[in-house]
PDB file of N, CA and C in Angstrom:
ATOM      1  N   UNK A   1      62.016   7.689-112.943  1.00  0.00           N
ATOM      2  CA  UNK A   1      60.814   8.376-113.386  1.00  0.00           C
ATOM      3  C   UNK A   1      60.766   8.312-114.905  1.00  0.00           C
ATOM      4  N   UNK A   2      59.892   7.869-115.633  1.00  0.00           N
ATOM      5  CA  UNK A   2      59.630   7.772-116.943  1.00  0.00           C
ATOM      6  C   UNK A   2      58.794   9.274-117.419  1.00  0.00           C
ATOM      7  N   UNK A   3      59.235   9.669-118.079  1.00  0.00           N
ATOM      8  CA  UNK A   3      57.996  10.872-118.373  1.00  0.00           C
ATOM      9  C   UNK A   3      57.946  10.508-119.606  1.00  0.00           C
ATOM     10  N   UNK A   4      55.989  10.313-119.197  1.00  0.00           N
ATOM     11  CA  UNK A   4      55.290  10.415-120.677  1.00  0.00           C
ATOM     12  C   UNK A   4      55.258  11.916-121.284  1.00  0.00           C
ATOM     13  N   UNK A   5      54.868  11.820-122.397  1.00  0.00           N
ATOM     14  CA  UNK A   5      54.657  12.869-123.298  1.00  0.00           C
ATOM     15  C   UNK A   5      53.406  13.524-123.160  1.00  0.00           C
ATOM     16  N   UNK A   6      53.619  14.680-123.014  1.00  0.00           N
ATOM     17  CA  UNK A   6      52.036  15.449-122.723  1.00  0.00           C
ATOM     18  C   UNK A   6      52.144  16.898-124.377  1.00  0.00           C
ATOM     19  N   UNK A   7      50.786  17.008-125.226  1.00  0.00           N
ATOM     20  CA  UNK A   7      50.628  17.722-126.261  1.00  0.00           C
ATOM     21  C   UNK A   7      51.251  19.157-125.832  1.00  0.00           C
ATOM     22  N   UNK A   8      51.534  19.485-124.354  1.00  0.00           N
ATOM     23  CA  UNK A   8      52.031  21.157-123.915  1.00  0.00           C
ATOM     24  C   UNK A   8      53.690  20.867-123.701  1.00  0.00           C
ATOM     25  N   UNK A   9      54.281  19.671-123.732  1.00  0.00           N
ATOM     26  CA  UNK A   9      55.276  19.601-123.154  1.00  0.00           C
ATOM     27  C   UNK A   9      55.734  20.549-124.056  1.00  0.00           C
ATOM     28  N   UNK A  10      57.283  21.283-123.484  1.00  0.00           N
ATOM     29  CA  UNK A  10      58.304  22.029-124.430  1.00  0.00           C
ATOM     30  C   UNK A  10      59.029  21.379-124.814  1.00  0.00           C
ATOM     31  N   UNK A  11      58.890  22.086-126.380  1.00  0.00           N
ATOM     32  CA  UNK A  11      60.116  21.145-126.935  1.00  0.00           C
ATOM     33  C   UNK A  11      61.377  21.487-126.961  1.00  0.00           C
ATOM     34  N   UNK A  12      62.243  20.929-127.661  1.00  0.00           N
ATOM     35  CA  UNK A  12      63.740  20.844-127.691  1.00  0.00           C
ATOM     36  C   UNK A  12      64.402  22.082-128.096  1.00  0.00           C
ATOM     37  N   UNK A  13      63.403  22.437-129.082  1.00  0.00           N
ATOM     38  CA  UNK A  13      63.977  24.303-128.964  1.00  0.00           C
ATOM     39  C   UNK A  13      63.736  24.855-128.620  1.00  0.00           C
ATOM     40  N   UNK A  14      62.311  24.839-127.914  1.00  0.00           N
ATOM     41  CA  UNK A  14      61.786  25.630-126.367  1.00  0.00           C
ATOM     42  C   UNK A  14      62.962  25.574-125.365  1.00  0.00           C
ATOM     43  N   UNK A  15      63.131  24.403-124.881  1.00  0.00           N
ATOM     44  CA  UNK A  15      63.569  24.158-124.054  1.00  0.00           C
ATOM     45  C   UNK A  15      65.322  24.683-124.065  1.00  0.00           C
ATOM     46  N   UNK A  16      65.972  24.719-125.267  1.00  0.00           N
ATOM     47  CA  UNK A  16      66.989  25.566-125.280  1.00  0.00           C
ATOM     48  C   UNK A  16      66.945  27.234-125.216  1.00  0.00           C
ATOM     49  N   UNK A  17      65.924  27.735-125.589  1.00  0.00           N
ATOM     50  CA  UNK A  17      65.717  29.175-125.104  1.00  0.00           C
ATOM     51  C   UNK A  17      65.553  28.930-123.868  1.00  0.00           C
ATOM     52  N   UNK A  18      64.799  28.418-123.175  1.00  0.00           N
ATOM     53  CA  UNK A  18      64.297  28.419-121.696  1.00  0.00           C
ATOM     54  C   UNK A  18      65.202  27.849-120.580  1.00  0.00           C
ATOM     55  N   UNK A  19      65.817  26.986-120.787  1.00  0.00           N
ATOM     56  CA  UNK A  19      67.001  26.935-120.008  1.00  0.00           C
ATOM     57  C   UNK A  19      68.219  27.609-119.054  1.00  0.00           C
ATOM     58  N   UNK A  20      67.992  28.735-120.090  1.00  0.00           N
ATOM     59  CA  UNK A  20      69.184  29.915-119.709  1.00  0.00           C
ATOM     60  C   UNK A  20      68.395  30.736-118.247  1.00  0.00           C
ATOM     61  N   UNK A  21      67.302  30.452-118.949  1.00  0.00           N
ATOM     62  CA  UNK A  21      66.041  31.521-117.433  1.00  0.00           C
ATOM     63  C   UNK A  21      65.388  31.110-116.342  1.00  0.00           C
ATOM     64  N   UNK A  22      65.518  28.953-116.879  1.00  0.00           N
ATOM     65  CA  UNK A  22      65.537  28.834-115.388  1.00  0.00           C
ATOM     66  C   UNK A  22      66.396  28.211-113.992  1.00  0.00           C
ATOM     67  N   UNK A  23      66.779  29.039-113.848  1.00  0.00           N
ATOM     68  CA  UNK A  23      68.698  28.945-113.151  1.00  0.00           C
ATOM     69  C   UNK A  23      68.153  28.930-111.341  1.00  0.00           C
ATOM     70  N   UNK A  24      68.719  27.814-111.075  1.00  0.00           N
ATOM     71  CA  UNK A  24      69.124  27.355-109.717  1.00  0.00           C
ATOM     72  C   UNK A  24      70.108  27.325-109.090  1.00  0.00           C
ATOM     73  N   UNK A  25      70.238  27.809-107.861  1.00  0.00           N
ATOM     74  CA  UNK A  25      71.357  28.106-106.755  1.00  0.00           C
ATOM     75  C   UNK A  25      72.245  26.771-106.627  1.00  0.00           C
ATOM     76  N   UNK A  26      71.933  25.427-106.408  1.00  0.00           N
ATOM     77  CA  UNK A  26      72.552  24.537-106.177  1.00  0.00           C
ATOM     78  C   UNK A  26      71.421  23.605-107.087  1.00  0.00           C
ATOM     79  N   UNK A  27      72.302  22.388-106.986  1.00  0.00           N
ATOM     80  CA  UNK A  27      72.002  21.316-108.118  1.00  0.00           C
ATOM     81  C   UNK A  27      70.796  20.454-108.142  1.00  0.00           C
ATOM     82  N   UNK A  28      69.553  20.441-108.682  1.00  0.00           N
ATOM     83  CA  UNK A  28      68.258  20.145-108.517  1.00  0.00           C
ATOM     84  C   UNK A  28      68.359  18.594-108.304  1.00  0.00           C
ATOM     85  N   UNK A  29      67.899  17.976-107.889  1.00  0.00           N
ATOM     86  CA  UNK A  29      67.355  15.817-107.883  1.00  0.00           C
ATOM     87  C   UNK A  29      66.346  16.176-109.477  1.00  0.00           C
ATOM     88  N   UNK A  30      65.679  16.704-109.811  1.00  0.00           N
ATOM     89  CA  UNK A  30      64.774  16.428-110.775  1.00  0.00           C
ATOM     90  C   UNK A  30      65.341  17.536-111.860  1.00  0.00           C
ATOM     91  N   UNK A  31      65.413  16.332-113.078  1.00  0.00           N
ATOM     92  CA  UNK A  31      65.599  17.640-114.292  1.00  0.00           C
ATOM     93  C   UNK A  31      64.956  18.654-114.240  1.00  0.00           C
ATOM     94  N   UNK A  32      65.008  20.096-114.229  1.00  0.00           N
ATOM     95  CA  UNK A  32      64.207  21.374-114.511  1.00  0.00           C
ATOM     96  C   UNK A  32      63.143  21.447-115.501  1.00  0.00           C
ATOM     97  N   UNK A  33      64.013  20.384-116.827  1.00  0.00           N
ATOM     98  CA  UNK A  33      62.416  20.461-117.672  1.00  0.00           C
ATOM     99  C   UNK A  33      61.673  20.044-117.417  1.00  0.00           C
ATOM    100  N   UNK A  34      61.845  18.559-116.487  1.00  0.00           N
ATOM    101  CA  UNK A  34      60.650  18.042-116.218  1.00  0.00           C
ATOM    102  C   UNK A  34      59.933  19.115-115.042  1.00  0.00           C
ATOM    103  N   UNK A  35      60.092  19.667-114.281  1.00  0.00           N
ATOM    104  CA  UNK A  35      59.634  20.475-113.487  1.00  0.00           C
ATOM    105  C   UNK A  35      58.852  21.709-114.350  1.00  0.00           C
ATOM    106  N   UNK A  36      59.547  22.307-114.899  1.00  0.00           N
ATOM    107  CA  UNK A  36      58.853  23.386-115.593  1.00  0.00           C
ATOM    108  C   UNK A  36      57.191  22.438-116.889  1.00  0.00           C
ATOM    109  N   UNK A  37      57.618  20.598-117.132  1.00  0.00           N
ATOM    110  CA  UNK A  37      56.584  20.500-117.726  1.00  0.00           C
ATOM    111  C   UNK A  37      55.491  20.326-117.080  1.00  0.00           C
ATOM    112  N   UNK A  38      55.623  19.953-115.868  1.00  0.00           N
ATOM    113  CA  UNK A  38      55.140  19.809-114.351  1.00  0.00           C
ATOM    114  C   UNK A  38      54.198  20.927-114.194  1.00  0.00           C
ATOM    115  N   UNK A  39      55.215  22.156-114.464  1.00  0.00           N
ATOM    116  CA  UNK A  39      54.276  23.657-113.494  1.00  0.00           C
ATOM    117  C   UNK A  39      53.181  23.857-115.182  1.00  0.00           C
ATOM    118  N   UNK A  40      53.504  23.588-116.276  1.00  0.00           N
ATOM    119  CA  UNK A  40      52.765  23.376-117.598  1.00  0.00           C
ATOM    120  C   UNK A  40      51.459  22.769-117.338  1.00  0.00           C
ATOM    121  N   UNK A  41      51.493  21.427-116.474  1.00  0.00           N
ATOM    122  CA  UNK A  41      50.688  21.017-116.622  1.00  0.00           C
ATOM    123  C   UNK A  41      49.453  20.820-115.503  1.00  0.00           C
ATOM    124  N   UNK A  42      49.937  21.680-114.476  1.00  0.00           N
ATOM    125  CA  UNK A  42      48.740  22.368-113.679  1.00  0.00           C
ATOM    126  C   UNK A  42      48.034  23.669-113.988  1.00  0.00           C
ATOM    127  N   UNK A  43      48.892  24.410-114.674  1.00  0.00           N
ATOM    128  CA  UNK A  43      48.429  25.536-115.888  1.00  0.00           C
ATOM    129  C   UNK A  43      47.546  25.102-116.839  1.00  0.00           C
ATOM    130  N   UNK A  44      48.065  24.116-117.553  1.00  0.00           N
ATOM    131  CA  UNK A  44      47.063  24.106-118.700  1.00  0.00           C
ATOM    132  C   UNK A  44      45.484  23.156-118.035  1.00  0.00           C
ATOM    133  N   UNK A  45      45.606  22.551-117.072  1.00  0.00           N
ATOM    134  CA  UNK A  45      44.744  21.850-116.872  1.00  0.00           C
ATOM    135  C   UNK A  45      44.073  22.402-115.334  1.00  0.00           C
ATOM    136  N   UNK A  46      44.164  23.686-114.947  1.00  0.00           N
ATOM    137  CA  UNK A  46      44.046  24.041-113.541  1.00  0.00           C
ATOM    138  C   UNK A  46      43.518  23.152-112.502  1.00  0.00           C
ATOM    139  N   UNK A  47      44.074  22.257-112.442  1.00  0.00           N
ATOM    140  CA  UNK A  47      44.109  21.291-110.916  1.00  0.00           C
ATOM    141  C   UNK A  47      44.984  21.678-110.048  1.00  0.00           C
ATOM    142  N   UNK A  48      45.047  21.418-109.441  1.00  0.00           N
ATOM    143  CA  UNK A  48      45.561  21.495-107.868  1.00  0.00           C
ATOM    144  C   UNK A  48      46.707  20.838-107.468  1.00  0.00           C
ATOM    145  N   UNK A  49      47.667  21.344-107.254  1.00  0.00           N
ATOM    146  CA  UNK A  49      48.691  20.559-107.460  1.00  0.00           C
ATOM    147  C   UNK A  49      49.011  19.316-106.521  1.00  0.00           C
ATOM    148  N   UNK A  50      48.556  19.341-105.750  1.00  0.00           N
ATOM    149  CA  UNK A  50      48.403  17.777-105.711  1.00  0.00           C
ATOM    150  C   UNK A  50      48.366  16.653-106.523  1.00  0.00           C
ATOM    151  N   UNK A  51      47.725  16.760-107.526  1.00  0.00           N
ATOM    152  CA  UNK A  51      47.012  16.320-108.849  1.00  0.00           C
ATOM    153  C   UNK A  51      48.078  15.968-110.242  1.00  0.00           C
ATOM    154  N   UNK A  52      49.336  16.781-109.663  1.00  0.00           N
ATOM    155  CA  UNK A  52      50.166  16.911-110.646  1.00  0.00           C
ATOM    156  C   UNK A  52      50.578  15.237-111.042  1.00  0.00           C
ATOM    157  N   UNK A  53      50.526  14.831-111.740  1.00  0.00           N
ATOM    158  CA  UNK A  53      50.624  13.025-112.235  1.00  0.00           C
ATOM    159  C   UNK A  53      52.188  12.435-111.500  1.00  0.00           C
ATOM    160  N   UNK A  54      51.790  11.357-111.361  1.00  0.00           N
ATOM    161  CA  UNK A  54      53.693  10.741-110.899  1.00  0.00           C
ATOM    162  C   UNK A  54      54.539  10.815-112.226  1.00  0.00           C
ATOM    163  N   UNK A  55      54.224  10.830-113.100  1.00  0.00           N
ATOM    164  CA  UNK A  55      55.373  11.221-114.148  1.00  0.00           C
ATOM    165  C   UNK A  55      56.134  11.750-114.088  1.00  0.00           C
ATOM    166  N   UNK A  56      55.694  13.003-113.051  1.00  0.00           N
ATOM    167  CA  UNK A  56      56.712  14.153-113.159  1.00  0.00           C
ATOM    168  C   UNK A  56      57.294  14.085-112.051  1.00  0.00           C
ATOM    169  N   UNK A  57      58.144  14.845-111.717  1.00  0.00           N
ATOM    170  CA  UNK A  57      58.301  15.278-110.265  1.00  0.00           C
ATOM    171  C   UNK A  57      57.516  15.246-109.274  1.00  0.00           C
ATOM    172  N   UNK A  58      57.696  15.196-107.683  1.00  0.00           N
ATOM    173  CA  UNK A  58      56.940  14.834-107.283  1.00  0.00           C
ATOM    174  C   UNK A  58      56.510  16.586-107.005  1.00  0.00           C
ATOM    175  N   UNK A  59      54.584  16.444-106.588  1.00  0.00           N
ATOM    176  CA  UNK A  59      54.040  17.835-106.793  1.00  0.00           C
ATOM    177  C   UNK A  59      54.685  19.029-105.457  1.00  0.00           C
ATOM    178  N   UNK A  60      55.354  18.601-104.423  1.00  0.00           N
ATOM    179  CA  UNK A  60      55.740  19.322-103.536  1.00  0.00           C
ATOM    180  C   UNK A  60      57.733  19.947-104.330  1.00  0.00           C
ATOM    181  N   UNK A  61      57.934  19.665-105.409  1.00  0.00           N
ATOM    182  CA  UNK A  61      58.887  20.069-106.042  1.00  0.00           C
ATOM    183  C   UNK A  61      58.328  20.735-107.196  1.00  0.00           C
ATOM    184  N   UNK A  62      57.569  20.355-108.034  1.00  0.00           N
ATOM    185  CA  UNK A  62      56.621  21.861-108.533  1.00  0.00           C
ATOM    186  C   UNK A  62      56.343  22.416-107.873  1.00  0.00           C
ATOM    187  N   UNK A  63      55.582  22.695-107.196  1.00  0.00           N
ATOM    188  CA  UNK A  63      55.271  23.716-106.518  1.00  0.00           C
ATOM    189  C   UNK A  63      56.107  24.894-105.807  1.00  0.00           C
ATOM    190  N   UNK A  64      57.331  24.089-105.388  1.00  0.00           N
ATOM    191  CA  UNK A  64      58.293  24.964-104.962  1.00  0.00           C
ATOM    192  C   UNK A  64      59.092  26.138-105.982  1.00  0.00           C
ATOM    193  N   UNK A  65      59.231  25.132-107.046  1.00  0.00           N
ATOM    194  CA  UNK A  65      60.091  25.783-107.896  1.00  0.00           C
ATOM    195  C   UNK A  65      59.113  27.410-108.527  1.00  0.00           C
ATOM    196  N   UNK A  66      57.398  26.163-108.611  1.00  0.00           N
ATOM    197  CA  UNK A  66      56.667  27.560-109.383  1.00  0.00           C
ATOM    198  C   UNK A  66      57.134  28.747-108.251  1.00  0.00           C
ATOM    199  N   UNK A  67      56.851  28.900-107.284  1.00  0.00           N
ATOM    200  CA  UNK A  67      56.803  29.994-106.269  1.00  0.00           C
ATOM    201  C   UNK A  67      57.556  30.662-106.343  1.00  0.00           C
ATOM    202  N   UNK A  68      58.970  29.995-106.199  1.00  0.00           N
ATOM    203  CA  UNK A  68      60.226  30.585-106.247  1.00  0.00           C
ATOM    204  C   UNK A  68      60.423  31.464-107.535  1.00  0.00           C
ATOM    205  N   UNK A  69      59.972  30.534-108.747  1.00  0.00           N
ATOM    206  CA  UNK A  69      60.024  31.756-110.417  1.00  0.00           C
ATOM    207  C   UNK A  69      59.243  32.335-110.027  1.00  0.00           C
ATOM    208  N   UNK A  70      57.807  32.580-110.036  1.00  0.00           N
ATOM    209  CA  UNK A  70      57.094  33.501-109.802  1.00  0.00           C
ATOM    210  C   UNK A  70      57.198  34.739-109.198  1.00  0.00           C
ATOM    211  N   UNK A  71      58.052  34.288-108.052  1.00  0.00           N
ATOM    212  CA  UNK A  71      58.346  34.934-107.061  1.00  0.00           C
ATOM    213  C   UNK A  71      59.605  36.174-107.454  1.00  0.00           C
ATOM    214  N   UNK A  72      60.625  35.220-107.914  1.00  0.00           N
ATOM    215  CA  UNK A  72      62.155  36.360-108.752  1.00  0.00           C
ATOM    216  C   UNK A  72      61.580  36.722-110.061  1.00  0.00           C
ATOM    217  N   UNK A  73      60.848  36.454-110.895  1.00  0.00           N
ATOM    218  CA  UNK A  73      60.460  37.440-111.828  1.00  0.00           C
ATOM    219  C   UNK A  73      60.530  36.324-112.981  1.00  0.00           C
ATOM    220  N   UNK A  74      60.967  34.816-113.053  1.00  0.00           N
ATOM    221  CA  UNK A  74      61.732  33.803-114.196  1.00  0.00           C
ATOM    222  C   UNK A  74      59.945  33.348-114.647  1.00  0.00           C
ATOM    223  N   UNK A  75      59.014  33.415-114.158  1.00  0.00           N
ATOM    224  CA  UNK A  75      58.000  33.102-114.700  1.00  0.00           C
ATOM    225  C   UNK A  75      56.907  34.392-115.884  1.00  0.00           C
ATOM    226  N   UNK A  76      57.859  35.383-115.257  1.00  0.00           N
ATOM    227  CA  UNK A  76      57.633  36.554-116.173  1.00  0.00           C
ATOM    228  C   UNK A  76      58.285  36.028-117.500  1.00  0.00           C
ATOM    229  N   UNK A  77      59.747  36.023-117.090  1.00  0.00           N
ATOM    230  CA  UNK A  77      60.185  35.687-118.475  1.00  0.00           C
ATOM    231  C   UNK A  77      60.480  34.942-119.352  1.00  0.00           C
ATOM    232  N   UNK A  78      59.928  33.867-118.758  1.00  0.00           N
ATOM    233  CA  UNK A  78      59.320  32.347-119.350  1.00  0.00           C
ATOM    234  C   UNK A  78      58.600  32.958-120.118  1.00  0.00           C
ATOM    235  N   UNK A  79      57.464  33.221-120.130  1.00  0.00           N
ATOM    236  CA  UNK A  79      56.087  33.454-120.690  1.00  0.00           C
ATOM    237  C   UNK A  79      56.773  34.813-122.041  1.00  0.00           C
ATOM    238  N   UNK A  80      57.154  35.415-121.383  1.00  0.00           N
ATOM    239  CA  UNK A  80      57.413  36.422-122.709  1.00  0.00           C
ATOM    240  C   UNK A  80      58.266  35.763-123.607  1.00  0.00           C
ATOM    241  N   UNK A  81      59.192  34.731-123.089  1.00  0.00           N
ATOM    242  CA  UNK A  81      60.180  34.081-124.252  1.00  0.00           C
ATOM    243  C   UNK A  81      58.895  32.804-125.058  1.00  0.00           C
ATOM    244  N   UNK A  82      58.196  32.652-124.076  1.00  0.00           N
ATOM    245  CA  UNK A  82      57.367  31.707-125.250  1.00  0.00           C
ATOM    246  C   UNK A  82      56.522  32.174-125.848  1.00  0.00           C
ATOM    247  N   UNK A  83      56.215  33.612-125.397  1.00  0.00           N
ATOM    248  CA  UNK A  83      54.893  34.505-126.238  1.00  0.00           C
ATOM    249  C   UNK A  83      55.677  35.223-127.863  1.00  0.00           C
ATOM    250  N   UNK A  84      56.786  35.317-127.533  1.00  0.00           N
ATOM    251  CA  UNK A  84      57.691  35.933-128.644  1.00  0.00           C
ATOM    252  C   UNK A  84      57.741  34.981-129.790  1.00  0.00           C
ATOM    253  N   UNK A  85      58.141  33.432-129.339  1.00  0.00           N
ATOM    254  CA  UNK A  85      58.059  32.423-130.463  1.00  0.00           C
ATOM    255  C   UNK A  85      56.870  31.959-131.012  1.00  0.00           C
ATOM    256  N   UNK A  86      55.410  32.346-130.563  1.00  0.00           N
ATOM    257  CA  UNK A  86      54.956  31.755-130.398  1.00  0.00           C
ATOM    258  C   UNK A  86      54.032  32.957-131.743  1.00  0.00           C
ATOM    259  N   UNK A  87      54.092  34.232-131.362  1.00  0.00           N
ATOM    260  CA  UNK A  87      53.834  35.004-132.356  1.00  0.00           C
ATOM    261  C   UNK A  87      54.645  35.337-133.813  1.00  0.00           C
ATOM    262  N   UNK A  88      56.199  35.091-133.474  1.00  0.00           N
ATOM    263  CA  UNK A  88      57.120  34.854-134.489  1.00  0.00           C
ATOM    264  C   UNK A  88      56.650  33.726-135.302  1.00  0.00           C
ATOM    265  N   UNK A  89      55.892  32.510-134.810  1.00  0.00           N
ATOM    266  CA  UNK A  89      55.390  31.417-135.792  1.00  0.00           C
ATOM    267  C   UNK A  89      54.082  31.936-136.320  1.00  0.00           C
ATOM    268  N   UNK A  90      53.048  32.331-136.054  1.00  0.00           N
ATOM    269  CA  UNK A  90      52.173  33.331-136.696  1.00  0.00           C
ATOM    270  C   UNK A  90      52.128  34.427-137.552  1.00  0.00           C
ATOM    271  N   UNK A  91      53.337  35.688-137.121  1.00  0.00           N
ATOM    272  CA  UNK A  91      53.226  36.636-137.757  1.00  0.00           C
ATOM    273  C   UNK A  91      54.106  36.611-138.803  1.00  0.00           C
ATOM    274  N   UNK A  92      54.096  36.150-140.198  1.00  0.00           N
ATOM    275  CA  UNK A  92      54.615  36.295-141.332  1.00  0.00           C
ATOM    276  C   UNK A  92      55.830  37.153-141.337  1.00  0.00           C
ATOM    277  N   UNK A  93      57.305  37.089-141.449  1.00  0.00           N
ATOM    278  CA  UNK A  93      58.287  38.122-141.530  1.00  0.00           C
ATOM    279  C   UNK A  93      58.365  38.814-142.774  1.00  0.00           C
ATOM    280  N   UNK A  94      58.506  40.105-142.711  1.00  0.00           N
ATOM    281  CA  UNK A  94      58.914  40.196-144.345  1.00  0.00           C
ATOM    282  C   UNK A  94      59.767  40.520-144.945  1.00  0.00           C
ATOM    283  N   UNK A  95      60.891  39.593-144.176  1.00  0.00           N
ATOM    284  CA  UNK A  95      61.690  38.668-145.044  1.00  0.00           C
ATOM    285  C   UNK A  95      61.525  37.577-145.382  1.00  0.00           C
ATOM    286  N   UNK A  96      60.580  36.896-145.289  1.00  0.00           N
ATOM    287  CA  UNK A  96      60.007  35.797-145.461  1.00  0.00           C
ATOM    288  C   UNK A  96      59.250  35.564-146.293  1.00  0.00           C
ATOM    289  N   UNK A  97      58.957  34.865-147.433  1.00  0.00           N
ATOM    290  CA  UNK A  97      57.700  35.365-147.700  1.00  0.00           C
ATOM    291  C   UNK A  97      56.520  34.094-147.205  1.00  0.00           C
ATOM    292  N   UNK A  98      55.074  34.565-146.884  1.00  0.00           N
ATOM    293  CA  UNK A  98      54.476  33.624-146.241  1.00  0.00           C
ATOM    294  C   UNK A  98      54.302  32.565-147.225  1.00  0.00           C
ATOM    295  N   UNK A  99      53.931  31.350-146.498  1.00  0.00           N
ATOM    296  CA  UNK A  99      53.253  29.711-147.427  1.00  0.00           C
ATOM    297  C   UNK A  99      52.071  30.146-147.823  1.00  0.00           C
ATOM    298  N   UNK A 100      51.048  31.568-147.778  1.00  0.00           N
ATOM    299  CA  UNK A 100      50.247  31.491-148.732  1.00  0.00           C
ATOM    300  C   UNK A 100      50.087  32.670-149.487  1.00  0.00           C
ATOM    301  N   UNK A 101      51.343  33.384-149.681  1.00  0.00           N
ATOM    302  CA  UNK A 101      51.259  34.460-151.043  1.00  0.00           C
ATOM    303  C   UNK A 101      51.215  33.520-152.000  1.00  0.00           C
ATOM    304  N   UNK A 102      50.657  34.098-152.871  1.00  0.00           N
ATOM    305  CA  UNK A 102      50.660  33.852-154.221  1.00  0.00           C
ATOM    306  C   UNK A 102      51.708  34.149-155.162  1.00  0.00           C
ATOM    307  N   UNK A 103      52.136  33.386-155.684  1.00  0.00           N
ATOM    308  CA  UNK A 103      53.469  34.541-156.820  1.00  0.00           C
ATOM    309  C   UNK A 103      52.829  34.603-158.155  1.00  0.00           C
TER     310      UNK A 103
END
């Protein structure tokens, strides 16, 4: 399986926060990231998973996996671990100082 690059995929430091949360009982056939870019990309594009492209996994292995997170609570905390970084890159720290104070 070749996976192309899609503008939602997670990246490499996404994907090291996110890793830890999405944990399987026994040993998957398809990398997890590609699966989780999989369940990404019926989200961002609401099709049907059928629809999900051959790039990825095949769509009867998304689908499973979405259910299953959804289901134990890991799609809860997907979303809050990417809502946290995602506002941490927006909201200016102040310890930081932002790229457009003025000095």
């Amino acid at each position: 399986m070749s996976q192309k690059r899609y503008s939602w995929d997670i990246t490499e430091r996404q994907w090291t926060k996110l890793a830890p949360l999405v944990v399987v009982q026994r040993a998957s056939k398809w990398p997890l990231r590609a699966v989780v870019n999989g369940i990404f990309y019926v989200l961002k594009n609401g099709c049907v998973w059928c629809d999900v492209p051959a790039d990825f996994p095949p769509w009867p292995t998304v689908y499973y996996y979405f259910t299953k997170w959804a289901a134990d609570g890991t799609c809860q905390r997907v979303s809050g671990c990417l809502t946290v970084e995602a506002r941490a890159k927006k909201t200016p720290s102040p310890m930081r100082p932002s790229s457009t104070a003025k000095a």
